[in-house]
C-alpha atoms as a PDB file:
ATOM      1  CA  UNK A   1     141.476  65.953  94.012  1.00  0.00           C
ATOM      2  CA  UNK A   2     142.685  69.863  93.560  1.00  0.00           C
ATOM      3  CA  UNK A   3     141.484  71.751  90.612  1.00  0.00           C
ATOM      4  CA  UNK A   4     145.436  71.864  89.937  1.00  0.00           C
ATOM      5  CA  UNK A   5     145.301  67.887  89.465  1.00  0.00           C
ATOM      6  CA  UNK A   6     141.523  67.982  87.663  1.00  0.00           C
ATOM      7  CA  UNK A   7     143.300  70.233  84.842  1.00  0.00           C
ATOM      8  CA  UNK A   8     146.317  68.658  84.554  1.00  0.00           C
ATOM      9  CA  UNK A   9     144.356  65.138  84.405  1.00  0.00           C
ATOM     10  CA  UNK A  10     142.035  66.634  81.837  1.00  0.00           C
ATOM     11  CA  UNK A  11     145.098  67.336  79.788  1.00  0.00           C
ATOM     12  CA  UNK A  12     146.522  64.340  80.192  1.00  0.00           C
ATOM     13  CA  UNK A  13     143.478  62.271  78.630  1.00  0.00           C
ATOM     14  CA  UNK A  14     142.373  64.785  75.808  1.00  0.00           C
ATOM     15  CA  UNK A  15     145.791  63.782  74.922  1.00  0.00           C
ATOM     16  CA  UNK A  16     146.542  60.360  75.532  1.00  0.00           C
ATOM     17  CA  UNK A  17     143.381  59.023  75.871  1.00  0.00           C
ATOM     18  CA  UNK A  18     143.501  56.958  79.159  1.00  0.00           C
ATOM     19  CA  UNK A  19     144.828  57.762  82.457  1.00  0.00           C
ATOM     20  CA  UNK A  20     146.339  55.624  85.010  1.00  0.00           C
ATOM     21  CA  UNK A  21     145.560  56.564  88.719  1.00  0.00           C
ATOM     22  CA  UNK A  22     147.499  54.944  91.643  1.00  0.00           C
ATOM     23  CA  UNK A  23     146.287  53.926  94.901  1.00  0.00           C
ATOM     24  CA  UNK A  24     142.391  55.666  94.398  1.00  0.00           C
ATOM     25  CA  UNK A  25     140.602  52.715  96.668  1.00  0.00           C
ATOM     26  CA  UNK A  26     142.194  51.651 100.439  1.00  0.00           C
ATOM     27  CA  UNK A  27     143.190  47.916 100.042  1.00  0.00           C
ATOM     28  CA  UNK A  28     140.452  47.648 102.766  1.00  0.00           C
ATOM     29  CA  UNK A  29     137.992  48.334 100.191  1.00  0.00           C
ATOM     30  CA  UNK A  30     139.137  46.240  97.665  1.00  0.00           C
ATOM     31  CA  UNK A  31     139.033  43.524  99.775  1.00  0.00           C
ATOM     32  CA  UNK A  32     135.368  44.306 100.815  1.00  0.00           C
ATOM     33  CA  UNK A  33     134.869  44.454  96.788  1.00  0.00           C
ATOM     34  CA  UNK A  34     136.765  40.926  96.093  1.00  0.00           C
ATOM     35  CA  UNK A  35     134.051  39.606  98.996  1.00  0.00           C
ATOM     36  CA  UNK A  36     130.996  40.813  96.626  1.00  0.00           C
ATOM     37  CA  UNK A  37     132.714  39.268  93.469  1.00  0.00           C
ATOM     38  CA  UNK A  38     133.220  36.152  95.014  1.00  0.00           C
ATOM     39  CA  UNK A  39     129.977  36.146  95.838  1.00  0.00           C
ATOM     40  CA  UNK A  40     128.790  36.717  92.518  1.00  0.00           C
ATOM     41  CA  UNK A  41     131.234  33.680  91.046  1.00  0.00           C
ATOM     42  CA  UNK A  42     129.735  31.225  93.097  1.00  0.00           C
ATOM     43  CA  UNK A  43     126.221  31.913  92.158  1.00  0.00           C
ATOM     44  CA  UNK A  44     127.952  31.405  88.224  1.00  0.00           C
ATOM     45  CA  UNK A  45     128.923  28.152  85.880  1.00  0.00           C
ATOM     46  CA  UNK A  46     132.583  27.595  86.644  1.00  0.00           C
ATOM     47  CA  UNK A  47     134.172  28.812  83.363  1.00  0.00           C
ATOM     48  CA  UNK A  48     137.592  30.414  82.623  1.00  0.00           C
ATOM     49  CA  UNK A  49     136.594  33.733  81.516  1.00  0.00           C
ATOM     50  CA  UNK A  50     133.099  36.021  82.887  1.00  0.00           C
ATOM     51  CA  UNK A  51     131.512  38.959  81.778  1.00  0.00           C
ATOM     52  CA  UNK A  52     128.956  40.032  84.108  1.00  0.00           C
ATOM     53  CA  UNK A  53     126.706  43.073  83.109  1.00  0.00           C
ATOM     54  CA  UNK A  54     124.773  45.501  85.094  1.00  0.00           C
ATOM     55  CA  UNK A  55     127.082  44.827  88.157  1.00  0.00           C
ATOM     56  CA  UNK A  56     125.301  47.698  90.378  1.00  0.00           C
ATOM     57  CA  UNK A  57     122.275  45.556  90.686  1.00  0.00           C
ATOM     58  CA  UNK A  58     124.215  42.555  91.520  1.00  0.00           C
ATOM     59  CA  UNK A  59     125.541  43.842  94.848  1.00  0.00           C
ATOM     60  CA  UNK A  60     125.421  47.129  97.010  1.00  0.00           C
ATOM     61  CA  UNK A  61     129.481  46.676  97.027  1.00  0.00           C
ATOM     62  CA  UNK A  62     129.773  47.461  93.733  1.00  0.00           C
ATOM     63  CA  UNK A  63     126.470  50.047  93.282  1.00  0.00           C
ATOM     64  CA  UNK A  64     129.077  52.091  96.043  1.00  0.00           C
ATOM     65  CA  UNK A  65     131.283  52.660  93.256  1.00  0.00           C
ATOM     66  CA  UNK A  66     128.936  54.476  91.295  1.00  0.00           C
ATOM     67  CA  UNK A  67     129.562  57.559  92.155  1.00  0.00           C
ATOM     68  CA  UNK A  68     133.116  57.041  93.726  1.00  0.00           C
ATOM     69  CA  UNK A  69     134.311  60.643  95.394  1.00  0.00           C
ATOM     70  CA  UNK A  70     137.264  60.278  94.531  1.00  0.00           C
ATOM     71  CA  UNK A  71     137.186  59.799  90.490  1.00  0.00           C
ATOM     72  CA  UNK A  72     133.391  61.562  90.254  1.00  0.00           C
ATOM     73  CA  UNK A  73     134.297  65.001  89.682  1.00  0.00           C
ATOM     74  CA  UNK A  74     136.824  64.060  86.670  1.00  0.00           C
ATOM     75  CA  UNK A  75     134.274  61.898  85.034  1.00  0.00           C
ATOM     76  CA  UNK A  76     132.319  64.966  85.418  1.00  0.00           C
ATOM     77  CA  UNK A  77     135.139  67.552  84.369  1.00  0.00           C
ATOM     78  CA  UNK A  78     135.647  64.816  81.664  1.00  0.00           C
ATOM     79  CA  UNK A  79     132.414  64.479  79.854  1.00  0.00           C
ATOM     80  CA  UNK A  80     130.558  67.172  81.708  1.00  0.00           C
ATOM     81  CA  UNK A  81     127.779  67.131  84.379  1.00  0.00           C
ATOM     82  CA  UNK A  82     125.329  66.125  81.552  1.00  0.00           C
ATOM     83  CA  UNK A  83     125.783  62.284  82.304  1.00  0.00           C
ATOM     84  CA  UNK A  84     124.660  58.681  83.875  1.00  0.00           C
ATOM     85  CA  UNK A  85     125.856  55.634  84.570  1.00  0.00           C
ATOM     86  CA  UNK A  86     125.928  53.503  81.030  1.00  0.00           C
ATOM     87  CA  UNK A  87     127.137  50.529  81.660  1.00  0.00           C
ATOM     88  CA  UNK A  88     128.780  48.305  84.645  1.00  0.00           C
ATOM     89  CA  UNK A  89     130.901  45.809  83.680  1.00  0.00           C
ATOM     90  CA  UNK A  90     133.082  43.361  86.050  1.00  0.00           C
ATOM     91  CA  UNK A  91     135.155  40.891  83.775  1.00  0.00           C
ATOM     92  CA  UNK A  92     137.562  37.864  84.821  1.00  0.00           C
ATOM     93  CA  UNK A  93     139.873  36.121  83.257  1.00  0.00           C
ATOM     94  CA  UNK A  94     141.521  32.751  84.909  1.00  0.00           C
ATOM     95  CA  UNK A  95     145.244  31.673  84.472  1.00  0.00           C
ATOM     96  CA  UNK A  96     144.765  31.029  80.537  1.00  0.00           C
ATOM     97  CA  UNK A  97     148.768  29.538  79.348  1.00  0.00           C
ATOM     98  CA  UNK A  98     147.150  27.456  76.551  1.00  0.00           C
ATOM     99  CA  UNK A  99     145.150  30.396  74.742  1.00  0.00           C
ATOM    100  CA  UNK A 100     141.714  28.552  75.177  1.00  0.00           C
ATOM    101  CA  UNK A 101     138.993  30.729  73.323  1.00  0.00           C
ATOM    102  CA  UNK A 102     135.725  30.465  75.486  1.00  0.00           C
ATOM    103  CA  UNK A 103     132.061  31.242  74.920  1.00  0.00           C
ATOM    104  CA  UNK A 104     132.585  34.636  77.589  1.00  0.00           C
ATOM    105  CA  UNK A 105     135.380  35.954  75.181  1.00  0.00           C
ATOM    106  CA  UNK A 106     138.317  35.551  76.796  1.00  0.00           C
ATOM    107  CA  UNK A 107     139.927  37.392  74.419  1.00  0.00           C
ATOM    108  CA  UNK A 108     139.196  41.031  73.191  1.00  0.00           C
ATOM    109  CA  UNK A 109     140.231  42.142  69.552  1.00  0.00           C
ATOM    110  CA  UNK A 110     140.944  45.773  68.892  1.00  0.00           C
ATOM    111  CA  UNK A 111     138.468  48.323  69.011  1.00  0.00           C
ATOM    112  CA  UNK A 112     136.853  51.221  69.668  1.00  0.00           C
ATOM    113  CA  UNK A 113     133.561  50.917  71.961  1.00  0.00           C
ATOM    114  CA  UNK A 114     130.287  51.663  70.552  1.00  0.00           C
ATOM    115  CA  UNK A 115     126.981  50.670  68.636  1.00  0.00           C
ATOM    116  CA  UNK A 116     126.511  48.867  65.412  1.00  0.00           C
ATOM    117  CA  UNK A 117     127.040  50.368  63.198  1.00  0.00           C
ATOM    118  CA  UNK A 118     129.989  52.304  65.134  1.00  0.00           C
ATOM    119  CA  UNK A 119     128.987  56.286  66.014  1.00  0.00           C
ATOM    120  CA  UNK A 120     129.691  59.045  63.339  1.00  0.00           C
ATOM    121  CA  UNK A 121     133.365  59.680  62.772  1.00  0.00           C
ATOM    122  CA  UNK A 122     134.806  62.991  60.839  1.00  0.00           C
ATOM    123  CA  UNK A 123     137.845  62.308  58.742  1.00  0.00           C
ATOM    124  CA  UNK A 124     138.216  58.824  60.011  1.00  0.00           C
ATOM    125  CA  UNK A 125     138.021  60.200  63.926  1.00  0.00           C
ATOM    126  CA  UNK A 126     135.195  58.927  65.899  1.00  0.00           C
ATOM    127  CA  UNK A 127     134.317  61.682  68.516  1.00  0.00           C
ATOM    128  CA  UNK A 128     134.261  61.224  72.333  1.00  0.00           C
ATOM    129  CA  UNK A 129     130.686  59.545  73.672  1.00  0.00           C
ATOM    130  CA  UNK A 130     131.846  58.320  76.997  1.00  0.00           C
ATOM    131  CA  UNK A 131     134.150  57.235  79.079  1.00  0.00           C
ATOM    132  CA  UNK A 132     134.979  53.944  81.183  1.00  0.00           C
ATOM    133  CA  UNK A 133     136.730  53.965  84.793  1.00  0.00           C
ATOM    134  CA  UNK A 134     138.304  50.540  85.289  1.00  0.00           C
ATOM    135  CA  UNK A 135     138.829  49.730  89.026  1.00  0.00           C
ATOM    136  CA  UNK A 136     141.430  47.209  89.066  1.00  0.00           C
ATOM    137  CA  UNK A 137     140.654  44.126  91.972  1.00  0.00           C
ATOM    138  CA  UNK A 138     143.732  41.909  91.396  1.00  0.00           C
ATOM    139  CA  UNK A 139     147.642  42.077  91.446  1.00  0.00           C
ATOM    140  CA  UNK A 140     147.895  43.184  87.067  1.00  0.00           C
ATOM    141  CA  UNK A 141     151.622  44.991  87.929  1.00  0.00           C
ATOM    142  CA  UNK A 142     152.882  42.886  85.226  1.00  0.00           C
ATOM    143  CA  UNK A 143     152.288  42.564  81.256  1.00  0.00           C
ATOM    144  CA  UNK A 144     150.023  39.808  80.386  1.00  0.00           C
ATOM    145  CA  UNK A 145     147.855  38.509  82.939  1.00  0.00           C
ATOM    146  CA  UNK A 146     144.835  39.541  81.140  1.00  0.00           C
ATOM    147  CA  UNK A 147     145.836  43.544  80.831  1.00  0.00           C
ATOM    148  CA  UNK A 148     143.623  45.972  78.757  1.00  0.00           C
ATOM    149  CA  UNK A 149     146.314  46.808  76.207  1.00  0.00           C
ATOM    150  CA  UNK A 150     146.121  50.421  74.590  1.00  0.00           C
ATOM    151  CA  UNK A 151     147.419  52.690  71.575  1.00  0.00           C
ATOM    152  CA  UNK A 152     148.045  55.712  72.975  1.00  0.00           C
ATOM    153  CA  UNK A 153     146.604  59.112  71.005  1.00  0.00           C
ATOM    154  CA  UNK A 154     144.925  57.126  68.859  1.00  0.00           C
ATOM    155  CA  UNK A 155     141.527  58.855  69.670  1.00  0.00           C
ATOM    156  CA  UNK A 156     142.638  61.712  68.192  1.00  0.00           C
ATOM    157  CA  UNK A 157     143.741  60.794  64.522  1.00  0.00           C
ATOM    158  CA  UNK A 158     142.868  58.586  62.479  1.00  0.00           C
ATOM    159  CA  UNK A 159     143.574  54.967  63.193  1.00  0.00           C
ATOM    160  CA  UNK A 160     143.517  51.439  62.356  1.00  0.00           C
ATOM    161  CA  UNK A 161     145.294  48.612  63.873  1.00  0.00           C
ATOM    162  CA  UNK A 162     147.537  46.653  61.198  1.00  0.00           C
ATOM    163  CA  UNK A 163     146.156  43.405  62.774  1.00  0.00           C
ATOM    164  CA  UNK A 164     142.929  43.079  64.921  1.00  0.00           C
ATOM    165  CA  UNK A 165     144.411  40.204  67.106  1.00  0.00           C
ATOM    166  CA  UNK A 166     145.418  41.076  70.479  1.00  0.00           C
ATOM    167  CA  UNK A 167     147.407  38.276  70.503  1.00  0.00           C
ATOM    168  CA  UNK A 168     149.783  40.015  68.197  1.00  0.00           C
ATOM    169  CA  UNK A 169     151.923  42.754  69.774  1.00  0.00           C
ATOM    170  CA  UNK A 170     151.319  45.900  67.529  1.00  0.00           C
ATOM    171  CA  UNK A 171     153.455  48.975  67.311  1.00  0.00           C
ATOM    172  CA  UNK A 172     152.597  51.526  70.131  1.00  0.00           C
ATOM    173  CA  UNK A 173     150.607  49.439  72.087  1.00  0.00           C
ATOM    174  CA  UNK A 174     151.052  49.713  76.301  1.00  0.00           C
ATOM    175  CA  UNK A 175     149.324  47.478  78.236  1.00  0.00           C
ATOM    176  CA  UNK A 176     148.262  48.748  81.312  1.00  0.00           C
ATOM    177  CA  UNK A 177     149.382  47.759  84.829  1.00  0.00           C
ATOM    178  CA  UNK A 178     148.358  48.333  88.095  1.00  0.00           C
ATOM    179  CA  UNK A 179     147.850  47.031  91.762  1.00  0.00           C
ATOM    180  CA  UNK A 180     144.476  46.308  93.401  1.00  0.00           C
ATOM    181  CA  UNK A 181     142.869  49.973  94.445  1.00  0.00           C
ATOM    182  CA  UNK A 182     144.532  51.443  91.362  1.00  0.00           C
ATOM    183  CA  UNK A 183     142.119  52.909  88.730  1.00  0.00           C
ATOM    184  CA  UNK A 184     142.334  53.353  84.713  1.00  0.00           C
ATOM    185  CA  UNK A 185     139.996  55.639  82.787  1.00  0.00           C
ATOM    186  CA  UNK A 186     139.871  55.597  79.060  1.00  0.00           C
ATOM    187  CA  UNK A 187     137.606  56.874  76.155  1.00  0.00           C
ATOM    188  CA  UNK A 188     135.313  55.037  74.241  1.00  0.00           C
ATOM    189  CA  UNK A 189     137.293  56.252  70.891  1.00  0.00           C
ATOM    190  CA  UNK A 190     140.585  55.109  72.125  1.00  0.00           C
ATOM    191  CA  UNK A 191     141.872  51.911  70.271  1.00  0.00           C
ATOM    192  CA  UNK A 192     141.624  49.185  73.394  1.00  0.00           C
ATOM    193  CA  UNK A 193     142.238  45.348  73.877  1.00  0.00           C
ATOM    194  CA  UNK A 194     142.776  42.232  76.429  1.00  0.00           C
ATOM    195  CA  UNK A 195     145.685  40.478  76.645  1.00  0.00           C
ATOM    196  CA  UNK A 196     146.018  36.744  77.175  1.00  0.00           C
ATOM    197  CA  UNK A 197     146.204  35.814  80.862  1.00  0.00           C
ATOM    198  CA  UNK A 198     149.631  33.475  80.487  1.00  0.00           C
ATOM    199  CA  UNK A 199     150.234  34.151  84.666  1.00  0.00           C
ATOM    200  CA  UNK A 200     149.503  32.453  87.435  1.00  0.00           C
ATOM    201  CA  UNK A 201     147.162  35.280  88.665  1.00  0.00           C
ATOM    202  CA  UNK A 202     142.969  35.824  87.985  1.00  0.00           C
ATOM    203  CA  UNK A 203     142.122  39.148  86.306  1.00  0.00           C
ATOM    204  CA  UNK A 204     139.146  40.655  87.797  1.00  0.00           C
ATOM    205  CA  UNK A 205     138.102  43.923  86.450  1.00  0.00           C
ATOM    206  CA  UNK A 206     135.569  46.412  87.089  1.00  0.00           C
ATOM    207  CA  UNK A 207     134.425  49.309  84.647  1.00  0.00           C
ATOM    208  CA  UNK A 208     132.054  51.767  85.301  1.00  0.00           C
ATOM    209  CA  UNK A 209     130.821  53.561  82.183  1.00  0.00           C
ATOM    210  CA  UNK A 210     129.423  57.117  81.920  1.00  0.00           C
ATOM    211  CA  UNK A 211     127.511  58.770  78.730  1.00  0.00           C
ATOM    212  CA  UNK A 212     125.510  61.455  78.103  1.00  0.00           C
ATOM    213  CA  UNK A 213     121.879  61.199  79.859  1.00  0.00           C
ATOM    214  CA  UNK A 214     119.992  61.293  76.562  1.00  0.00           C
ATOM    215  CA  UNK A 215     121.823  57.941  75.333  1.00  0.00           C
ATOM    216  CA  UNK A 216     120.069  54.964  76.503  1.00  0.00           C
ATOM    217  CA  UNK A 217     122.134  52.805  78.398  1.00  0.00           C
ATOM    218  CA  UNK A 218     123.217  49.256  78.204  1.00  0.00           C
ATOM    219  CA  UNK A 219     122.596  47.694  81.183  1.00  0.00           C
ATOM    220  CA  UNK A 220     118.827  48.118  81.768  1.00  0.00           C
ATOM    221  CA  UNK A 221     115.486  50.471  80.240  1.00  0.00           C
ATOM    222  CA  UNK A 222     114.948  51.523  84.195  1.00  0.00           C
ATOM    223  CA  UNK A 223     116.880  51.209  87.053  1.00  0.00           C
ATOM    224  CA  UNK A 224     115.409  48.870  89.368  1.00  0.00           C
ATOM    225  CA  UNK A 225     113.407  50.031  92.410  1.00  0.00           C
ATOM    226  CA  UNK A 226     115.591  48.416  95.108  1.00  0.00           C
ATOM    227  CA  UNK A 227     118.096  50.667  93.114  1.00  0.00           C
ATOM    228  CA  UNK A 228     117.019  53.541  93.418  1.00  0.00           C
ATOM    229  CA  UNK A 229     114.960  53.782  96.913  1.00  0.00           C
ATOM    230  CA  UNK A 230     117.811  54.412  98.531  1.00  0.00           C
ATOM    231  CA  UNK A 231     120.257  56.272  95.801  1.00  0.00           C
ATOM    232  CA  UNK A 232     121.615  59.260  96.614  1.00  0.00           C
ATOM    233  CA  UNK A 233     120.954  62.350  94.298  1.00  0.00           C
ATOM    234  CA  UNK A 234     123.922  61.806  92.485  1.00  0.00           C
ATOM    235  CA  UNK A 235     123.320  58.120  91.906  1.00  0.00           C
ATOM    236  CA  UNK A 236     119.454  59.205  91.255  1.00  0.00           C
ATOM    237  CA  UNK A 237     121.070  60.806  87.973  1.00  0.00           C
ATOM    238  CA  UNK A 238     123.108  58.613  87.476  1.00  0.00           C
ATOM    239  CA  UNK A 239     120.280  55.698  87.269  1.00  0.00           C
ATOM    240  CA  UNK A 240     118.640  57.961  85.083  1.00  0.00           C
ATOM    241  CA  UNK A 241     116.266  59.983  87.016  1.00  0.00           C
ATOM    242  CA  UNK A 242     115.426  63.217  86.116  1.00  0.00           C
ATOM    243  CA  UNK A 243     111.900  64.033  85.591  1.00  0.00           C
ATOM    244  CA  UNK A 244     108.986  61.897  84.530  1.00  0.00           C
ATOM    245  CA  UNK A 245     108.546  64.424  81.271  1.00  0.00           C
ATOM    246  CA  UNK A 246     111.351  62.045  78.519  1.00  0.00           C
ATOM    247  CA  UNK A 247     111.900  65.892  76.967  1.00  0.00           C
ATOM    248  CA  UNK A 248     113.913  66.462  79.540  1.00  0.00           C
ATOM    249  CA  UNK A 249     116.528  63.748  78.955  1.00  0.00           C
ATOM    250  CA  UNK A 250     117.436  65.850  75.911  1.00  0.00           C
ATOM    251  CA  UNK A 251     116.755  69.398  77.383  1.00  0.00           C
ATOM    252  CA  UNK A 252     117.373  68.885  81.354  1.00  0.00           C
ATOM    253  CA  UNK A 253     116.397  71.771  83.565  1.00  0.00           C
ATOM    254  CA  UNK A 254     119.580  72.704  85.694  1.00  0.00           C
ATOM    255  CA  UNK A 255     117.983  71.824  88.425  1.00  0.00           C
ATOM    256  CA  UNK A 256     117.897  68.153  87.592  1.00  0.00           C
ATOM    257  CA  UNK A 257     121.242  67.574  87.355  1.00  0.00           C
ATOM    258  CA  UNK A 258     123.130  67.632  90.784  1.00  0.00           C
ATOM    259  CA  UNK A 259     126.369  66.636  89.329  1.00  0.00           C
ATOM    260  CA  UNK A 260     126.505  70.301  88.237  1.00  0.00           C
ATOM    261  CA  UNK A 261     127.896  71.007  91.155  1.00  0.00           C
ATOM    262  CA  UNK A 262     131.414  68.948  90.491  1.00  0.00           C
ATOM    263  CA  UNK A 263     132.099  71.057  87.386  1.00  0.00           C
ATOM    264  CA  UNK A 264     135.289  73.503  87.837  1.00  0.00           C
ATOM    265  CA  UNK A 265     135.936  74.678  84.531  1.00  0.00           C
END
């Protein structure tokens, strides 16, 4: 990715709030990354719908995507070089005609992402906190087989969806489709749902989500050991390690923060 495409992307989501990237992971890749998930499904309760959290420390697969080359430096030209890895998320949703609600939600409502109660927002706009990449695993290059549905701009003004159910088509909304290997990145501020899964096809979903280093993040207090004995310096921040001094999660030394380096602006 050219500084020519990194500014023009950066555009792109300061204004829109999401982008759509085609063909970021070989199919070969994918596939390897549909191995690890079915791994992961047969260790789980058959169920329609799963959210599994902290996906890096389920399988080294996954933990590869971390730091991805190829969408890294936009997260970083994104958010800045500031950041970690907050959350990672893989979600499925089965072949779901009859609208079934399960105890894994099957379906999403609109919303923003974020705490209770929700971060500080200026005029009714919440500011940007961090941002998701969503590597897509299975065929979603049609409308309703479990999408993430968006409002476009809605980041930037301020917002509130006439009716919360995803189930209802609102005005504006796009769902967003894409082949396996394509990848979606959205902000945490941008109004976001799931669409019933009325196909044939299983959703499977992976998103990788990237704060500041001074939030805590969701999936774990520490990065495990296994984790991090043989993390690269980029995935070392990433896990969260800096320096053994917790002052420097708020005031990092340059020199702890490798993904400086990915910064071209």
């Amino acid at each position: 990715m050219n500084h020519t495409d990194l500014t023009e992307y950066v555009k792109q989501f300061e204004q829109n709030g999401y982008l759509l990237l085609r063909d970021v992971l070989p199919q070969e890749r994918v596939e390897r990354l549909n191995l690890a998930v079915d791994e992961l499904i047969a260790m789980e309760p058959d169920a329609l719908a799963y959210n599994l959290y902290n996906s890096v420390e389920r399988h080294d697969e996954i933990a590869s995507l971390m730091d991805e080359p190829s969408v890294l430096p936009l997260i970083v030209n994104l958010l800045g070089h500031n950041i970690q890895l907050h959350i990672s998320h893989l979600t499925i949703r089965k072949p779901n005609p009859m609208d079934l609600d399960t105890s894994t939600q099957s379906f999403i409502n609109w919303h923003q992402d974020g705490p209770h109660p929700q971060f500080p927002s200026v005029g009714g706009v919440t500011g940007l906190y961090y941002v998701k990449v969503c590597y897509i695993l299975s065929d979603m290059s049609q409308p309703d087989r479990g999408n993430t549905k968006v409002v476009p701009g809605s980041h930037n003004r301020p917002y509130q969806p006439e009716c919360p159910d995803t189930r209802q088509k609102i005005e504006g909304e796009v769902q967003i489709c894409g082949k396996p290997g394509d990848v979606f990145i959205f902000a945490q501020n941008l109004w976001h749902s799931a669409a019933p899964n009325h196909s044939p096809h299983t959703r499977r979903q992976l998103f990788m989500g990237y704060s500041p280093i001074w939030m805590r993040p969701i999936d774990y207090h520490t990065a495990s050991p296994r984790l991090l004995e043989k993390a690269t310096p980029y995935q070392q921040q990433l896990l969260g390690v800096i320096d053994s001094n917790p002052f420097k999660y708020y005031v990092p030394d340059a020199s702890m923060l490798p993904l400086r380096q990915l910064i071209t602006r």
